[in-house]
C-alpha atoms as a PDB file:
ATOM      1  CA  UNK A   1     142.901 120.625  59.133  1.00  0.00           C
ATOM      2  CA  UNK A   2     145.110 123.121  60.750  1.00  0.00           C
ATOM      3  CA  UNK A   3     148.649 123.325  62.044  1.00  0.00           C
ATOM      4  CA  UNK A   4     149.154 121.101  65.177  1.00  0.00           C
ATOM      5  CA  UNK A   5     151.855 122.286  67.381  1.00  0.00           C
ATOM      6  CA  UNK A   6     153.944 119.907  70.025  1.00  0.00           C
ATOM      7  CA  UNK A   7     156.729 121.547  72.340  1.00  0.00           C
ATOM      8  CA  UNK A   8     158.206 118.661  74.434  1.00  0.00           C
ATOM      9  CA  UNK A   9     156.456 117.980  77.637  1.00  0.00           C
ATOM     10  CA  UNK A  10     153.456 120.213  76.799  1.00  0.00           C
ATOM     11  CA  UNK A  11     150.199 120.338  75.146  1.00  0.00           C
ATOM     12  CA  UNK A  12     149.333 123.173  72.617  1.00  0.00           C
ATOM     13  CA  UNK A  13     145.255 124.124  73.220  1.00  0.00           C
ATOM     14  CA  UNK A  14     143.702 126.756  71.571  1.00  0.00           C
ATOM     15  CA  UNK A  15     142.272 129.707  74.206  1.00  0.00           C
ATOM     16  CA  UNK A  16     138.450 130.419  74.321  1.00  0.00           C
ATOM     17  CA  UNK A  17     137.566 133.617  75.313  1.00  0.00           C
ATOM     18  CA  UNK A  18     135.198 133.237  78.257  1.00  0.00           C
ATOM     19  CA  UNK A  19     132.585 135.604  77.604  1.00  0.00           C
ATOM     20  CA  UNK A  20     131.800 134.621  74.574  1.00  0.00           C
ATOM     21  CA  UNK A  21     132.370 131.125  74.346  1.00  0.00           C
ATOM     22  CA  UNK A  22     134.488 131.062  71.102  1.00  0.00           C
ATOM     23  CA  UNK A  23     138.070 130.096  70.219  1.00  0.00           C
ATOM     24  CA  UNK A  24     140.562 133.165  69.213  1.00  0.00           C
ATOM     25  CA  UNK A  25     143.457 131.421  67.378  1.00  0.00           C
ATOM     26  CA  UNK A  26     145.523 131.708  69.768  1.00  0.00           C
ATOM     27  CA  UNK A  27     148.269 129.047  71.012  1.00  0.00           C
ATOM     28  CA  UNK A  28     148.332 128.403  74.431  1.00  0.00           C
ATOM     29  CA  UNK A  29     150.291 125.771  76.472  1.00  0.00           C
ATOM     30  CA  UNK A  30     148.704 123.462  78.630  1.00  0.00           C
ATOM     31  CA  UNK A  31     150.492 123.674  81.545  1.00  0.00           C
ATOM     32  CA  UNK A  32     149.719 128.130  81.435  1.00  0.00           C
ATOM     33  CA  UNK A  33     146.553 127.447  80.866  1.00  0.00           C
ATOM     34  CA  UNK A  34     145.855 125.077  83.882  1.00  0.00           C
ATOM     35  CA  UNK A  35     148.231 127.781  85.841  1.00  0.00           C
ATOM     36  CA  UNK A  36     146.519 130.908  84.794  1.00  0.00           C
ATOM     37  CA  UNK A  37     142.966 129.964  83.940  1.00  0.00           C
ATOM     38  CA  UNK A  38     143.106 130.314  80.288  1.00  0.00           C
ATOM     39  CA  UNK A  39     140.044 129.271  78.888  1.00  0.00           C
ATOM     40  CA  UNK A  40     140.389 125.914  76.236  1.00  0.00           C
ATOM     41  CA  UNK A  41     138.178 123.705  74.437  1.00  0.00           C
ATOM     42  CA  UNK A  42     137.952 119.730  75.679  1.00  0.00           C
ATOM     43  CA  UNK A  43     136.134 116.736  74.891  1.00  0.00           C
ATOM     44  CA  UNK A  44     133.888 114.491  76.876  1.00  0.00           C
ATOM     45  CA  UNK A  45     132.529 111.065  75.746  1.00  0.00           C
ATOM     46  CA  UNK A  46     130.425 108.820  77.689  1.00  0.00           C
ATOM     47  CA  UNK A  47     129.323 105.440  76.837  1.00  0.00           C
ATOM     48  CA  UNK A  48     126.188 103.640  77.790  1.00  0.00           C
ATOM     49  CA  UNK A  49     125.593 100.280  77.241  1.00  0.00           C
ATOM     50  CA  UNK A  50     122.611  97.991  77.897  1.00  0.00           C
ATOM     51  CA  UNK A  51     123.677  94.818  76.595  1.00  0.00           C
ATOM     52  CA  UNK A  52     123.792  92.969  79.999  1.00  0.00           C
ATOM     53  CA  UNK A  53     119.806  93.584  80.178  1.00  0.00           C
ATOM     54  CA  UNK A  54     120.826  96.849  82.335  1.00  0.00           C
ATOM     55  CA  UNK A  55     121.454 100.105  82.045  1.00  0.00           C
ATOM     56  CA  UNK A  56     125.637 100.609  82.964  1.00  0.00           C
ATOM     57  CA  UNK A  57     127.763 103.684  81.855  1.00  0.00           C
ATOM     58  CA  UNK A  58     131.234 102.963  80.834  1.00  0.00           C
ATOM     59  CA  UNK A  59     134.073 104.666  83.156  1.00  0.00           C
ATOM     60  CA  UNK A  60     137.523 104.358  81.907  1.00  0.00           C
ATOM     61  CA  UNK A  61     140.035 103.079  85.262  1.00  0.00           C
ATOM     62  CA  UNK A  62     142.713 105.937  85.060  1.00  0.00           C
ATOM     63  CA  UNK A  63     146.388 105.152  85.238  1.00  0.00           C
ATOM     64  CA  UNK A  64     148.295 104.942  88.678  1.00  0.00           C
ATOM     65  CA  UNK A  65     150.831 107.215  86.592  1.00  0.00           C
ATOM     66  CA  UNK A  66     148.485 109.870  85.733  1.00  0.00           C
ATOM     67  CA  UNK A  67     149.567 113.005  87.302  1.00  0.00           C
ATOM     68  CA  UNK A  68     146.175 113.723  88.393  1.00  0.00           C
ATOM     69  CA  UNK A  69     143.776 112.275  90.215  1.00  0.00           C
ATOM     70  CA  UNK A  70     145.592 108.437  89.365  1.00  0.00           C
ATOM     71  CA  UNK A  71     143.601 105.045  89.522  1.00  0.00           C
ATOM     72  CA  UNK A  72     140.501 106.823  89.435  1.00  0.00           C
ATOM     73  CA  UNK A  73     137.091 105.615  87.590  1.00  0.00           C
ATOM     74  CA  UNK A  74     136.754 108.725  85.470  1.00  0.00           C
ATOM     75  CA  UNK A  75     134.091 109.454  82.363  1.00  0.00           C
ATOM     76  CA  UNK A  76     134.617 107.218  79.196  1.00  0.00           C
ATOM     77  CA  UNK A  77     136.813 109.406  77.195  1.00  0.00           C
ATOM     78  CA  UNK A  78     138.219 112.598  78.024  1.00  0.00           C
ATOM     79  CA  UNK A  79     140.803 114.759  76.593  1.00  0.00           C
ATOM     80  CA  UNK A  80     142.163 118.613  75.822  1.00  0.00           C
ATOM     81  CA  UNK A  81     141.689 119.499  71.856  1.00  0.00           C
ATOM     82  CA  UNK A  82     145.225 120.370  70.626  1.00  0.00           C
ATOM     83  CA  UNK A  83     145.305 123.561  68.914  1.00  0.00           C
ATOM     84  CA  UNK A  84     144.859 123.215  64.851  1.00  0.00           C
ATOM     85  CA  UNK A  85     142.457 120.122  65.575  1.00  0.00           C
ATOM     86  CA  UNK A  86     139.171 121.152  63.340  1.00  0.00           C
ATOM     87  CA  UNK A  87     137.710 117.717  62.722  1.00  0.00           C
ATOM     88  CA  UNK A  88     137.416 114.651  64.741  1.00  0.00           C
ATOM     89  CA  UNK A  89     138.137 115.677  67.976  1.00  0.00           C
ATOM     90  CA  UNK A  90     136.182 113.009  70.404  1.00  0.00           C
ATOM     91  CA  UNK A  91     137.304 110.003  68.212  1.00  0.00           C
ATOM     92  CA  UNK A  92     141.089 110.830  68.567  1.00  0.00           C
ATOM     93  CA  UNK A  93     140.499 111.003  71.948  1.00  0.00           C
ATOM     94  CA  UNK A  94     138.353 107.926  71.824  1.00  0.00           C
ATOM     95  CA  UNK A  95     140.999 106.069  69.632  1.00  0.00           C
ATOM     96  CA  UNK A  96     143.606 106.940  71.862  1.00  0.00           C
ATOM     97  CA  UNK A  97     142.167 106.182  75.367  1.00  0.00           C
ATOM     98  CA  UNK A  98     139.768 102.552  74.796  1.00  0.00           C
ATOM     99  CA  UNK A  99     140.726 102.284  70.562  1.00  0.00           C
ATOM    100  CA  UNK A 100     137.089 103.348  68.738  1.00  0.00           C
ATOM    101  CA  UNK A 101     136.074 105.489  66.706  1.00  0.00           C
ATOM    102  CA  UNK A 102     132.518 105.926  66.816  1.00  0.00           C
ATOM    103  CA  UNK A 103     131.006 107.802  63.714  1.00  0.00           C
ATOM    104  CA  UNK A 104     129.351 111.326  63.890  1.00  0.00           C
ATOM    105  CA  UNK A 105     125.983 109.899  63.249  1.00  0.00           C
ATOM    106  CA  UNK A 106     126.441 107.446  66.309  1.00  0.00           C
ATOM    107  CA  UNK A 107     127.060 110.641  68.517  1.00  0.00           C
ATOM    108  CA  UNK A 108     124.484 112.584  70.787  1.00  0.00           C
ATOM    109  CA  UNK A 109     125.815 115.794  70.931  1.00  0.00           C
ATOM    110  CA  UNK A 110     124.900 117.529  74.252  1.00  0.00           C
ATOM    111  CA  UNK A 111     126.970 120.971  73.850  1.00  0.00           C
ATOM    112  CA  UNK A 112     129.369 122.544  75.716  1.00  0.00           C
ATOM    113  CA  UNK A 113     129.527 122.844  79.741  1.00  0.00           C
ATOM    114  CA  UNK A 114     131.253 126.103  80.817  1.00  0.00           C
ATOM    115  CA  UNK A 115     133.602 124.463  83.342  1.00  0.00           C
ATOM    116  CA  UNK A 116     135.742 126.191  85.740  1.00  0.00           C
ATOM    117  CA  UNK A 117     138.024 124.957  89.019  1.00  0.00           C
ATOM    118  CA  UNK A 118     140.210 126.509  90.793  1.00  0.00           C
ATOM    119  CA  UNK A 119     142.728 124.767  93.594  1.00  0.00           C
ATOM    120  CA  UNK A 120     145.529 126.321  95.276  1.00  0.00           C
ATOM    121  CA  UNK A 121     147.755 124.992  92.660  1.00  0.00           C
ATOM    122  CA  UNK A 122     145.313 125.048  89.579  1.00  0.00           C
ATOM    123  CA  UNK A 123     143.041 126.949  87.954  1.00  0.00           C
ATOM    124  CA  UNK A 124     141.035 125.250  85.198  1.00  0.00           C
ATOM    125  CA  UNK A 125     138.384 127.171  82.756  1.00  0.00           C
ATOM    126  CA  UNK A 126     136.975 125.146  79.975  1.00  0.00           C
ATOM    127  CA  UNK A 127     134.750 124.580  77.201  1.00  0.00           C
ATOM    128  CA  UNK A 128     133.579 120.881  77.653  1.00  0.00           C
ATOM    129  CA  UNK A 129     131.762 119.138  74.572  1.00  0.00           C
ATOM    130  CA  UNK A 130     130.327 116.251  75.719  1.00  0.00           C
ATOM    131  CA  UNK A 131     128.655 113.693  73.628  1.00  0.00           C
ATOM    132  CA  UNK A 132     126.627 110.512  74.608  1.00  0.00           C
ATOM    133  CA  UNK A 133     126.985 106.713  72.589  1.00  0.00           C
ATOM    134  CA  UNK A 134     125.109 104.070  73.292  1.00  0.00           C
ATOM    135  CA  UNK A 135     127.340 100.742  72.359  1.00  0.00           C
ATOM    136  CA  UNK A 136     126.745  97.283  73.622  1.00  0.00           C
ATOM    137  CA  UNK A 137     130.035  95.835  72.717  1.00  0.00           C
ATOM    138  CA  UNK A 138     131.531  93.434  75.191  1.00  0.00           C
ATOM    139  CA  UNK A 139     134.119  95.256  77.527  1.00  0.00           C
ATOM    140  CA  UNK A 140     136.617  92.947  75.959  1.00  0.00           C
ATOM    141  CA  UNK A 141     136.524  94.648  72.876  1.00  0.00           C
ATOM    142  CA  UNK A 142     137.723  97.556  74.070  1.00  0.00           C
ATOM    143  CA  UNK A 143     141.389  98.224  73.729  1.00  0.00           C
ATOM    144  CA  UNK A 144     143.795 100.634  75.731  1.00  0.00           C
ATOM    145  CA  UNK A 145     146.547 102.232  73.493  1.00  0.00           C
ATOM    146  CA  UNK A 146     147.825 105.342  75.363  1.00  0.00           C
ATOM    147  CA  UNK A 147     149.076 104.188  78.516  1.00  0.00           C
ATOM    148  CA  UNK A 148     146.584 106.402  80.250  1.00  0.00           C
ATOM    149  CA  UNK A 149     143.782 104.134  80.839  1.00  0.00           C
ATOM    150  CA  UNK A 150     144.201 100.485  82.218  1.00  0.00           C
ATOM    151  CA  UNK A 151     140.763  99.230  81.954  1.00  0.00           C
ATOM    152  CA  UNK A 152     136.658  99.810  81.816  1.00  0.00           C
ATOM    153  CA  UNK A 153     134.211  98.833  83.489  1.00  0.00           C
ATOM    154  CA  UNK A 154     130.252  99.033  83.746  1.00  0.00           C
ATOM    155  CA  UNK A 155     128.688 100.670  86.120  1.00  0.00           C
ATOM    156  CA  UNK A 156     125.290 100.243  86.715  1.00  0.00           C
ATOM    157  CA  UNK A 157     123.318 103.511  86.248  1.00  0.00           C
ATOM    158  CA  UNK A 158     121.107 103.198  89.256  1.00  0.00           C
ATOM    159  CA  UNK A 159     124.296 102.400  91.359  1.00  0.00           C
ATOM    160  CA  UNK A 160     126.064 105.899  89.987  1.00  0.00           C
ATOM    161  CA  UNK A 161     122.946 107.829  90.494  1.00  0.00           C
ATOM    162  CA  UNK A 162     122.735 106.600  93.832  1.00  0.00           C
ATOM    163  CA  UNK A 163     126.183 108.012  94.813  1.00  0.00           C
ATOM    164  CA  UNK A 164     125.396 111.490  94.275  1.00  0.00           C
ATOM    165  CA  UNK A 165     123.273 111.172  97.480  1.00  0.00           C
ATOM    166  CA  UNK A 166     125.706 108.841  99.603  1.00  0.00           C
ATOM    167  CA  UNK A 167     128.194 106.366  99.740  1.00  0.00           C
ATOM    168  CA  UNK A 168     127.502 102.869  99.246  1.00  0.00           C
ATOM    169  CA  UNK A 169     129.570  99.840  98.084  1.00  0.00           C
ATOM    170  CA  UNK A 170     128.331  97.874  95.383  1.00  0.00           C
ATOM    171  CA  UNK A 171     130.089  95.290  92.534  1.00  0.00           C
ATOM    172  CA  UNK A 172     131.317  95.884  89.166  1.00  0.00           C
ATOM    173  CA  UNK A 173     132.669  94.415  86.050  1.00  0.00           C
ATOM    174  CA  UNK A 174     135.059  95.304  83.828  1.00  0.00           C
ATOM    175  CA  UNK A 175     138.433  94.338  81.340  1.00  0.00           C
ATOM    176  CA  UNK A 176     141.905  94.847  82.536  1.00  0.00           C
ATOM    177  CA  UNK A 177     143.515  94.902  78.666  1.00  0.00           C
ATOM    178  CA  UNK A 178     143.982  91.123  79.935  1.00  0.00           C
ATOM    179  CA  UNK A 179     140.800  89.750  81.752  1.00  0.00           C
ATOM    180  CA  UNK A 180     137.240  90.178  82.767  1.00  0.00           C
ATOM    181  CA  UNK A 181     137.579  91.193  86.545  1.00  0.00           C
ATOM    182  CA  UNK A 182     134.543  92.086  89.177  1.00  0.00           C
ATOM    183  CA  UNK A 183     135.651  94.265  91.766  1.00  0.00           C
ATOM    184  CA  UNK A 184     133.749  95.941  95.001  1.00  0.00           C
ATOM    185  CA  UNK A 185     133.811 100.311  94.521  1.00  0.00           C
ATOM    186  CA  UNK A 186     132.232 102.860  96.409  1.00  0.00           C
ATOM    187  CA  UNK A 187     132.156 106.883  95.815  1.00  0.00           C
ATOM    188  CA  UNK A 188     136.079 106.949  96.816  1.00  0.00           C
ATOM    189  CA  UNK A 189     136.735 105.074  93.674  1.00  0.00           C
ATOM    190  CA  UNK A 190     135.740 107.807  91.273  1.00  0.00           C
ATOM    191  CA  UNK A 191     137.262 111.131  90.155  1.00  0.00           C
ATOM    192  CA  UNK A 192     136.120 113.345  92.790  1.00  0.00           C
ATOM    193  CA  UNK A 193     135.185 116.604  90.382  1.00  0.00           C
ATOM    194  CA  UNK A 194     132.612 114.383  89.584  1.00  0.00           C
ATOM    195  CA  UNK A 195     131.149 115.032  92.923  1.00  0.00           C
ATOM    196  CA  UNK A 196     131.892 118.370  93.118  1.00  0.00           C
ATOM    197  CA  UNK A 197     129.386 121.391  93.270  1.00  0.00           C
ATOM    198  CA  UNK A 198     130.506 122.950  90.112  1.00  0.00           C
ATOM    199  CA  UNK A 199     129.727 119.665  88.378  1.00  0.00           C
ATOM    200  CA  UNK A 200     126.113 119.367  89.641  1.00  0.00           C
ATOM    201  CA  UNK A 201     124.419 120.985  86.294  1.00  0.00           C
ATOM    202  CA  UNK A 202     126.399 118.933  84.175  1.00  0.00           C
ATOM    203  CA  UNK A 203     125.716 115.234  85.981  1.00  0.00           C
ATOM    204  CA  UNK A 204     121.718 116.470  86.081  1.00  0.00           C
ATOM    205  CA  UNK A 205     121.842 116.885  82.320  1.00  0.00           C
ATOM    206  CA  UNK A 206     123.752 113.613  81.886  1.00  0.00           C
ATOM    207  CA  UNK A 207     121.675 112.013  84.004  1.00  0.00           C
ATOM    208  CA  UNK A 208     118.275 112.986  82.087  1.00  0.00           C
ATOM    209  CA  UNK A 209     120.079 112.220  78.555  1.00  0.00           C
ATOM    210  CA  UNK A 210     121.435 108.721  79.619  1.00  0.00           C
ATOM    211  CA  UNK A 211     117.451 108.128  81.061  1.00  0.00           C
ATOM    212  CA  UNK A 212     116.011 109.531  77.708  1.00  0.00           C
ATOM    213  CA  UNK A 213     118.689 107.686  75.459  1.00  0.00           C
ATOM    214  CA  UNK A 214     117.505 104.347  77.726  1.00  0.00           C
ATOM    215  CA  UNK A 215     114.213 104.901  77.406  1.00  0.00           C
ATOM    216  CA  UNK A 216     114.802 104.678  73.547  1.00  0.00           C
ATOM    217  CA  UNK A 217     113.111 107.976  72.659  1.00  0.00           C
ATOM    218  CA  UNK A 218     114.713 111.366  71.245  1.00  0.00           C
ATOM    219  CA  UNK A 219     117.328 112.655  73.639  1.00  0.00           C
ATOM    220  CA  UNK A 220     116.187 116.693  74.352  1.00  0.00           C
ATOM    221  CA  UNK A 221     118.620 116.996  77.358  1.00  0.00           C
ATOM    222  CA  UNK A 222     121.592 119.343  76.458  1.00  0.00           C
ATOM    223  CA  UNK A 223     123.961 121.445  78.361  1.00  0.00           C
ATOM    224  CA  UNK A 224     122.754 124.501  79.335  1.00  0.00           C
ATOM    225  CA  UNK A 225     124.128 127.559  77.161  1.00  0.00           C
ATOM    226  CA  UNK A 226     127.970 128.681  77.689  1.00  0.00           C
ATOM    227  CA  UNK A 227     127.777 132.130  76.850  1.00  0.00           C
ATOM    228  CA  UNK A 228     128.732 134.267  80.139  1.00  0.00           C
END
């Protein structure tokens, strides 16, 4: 394990370089980074669980304090890796945000998606590993210990799917931290990057993983290679 470093207010990543896909040592703040485009490693975790006799991926309810994009249904886990973080990166992000820890050998590993975004006030390059569970826990087992996420809920896979070619309203469940709750969403709901164009590749290989994972065969989906 490496050196973590903390300056108040501010996250300390690692840069990437972008051609070649591979971290350089180098401290970098978060806020620069998001500013200038510096490329950084992050984590993705989503969760799919079939325990109500249907297929539903987890999507963590984002704070109304979040900075961006608040009170959004976003992916499972997400995070930034802080730079001199070598082992364990999705479960502290995973402990953190809905408080598990899933092993290694419970992860499918799907690579990294060469991400990049750019907004007139941000401009975001990064190296997303994203990794697929399966877990039929009840909801209510799932605990919130950051103050960044306020809940989860399931939603049905052929429900998501269905959003990437139109709106529609439909119900799902979910746990507050207090309470199972049902509640009416449509595509307005979720994080909108989700949507976006420069997200397409990365939803089509969830998509097929999340099918194959289902289907209870090997999962051969991955991310395509991140090497410019």
């Amino acid at each position: 394990m490496g050196m973590k470093v903390f300056i108040q207010g501010d996250e300390a990543l690692e840069e990437w370089d972008w051609g070649s896909a591979k971290p350089t040592g180098r401290v970098v703040m978060r806020s620069r980074a998001h500013r200038e485009g510096v490329p950084h490693e992050g984590v993705h975790l989503w969760i799919v669980s079939t325990a109500a006799g249907t297929s539903g991926v987890l999507f963590q309810q984002r704070s109304k304090h979040k900075e961006q994009y608040p009170d959004c249904l976003d992916i499972t886990v997400g995070g930034h890796v802080l730079f001199g973080h070598n082992e364990g990166k999705i479960q502290k992000e995973s402990s953190e945000e809905i408080g598990i820890s899933p092993a290694d050998a419970e992860l499918i590993d799907l690579g990294y998606y060469r991400y990049e975004e750019r907004t007139p006030t941000l401009f975001h390059r990064e190296f997303q590993r994203v990794y697929l569970l399966l877990d039929n826990r009840p909801l209510s087992a799932y605990r919130f210990m950051d103050g960044e996420v306020t809940g989860i809920y399931a939603v049905p896979l052929g429900n998501l799917e269905r959003l990437f070619d139109g709106d529609s309203v439909f119900s799902i469940e979910g746990f507050d931290g207090r309470e199972m709750t049902t509640r009416l969403v449509g595509k307005a709901d979720f994080h909108p990057l989700l949507f976006a164009p420069s997200m397409a590749v990365y939803m089509e290989v969830l998509f097929r993983a999340i099918h194959e994972l289902v289907a209870g065969g090997c999962v051969s989906a991955g991310m395509p290679p991140a090497v410019g």
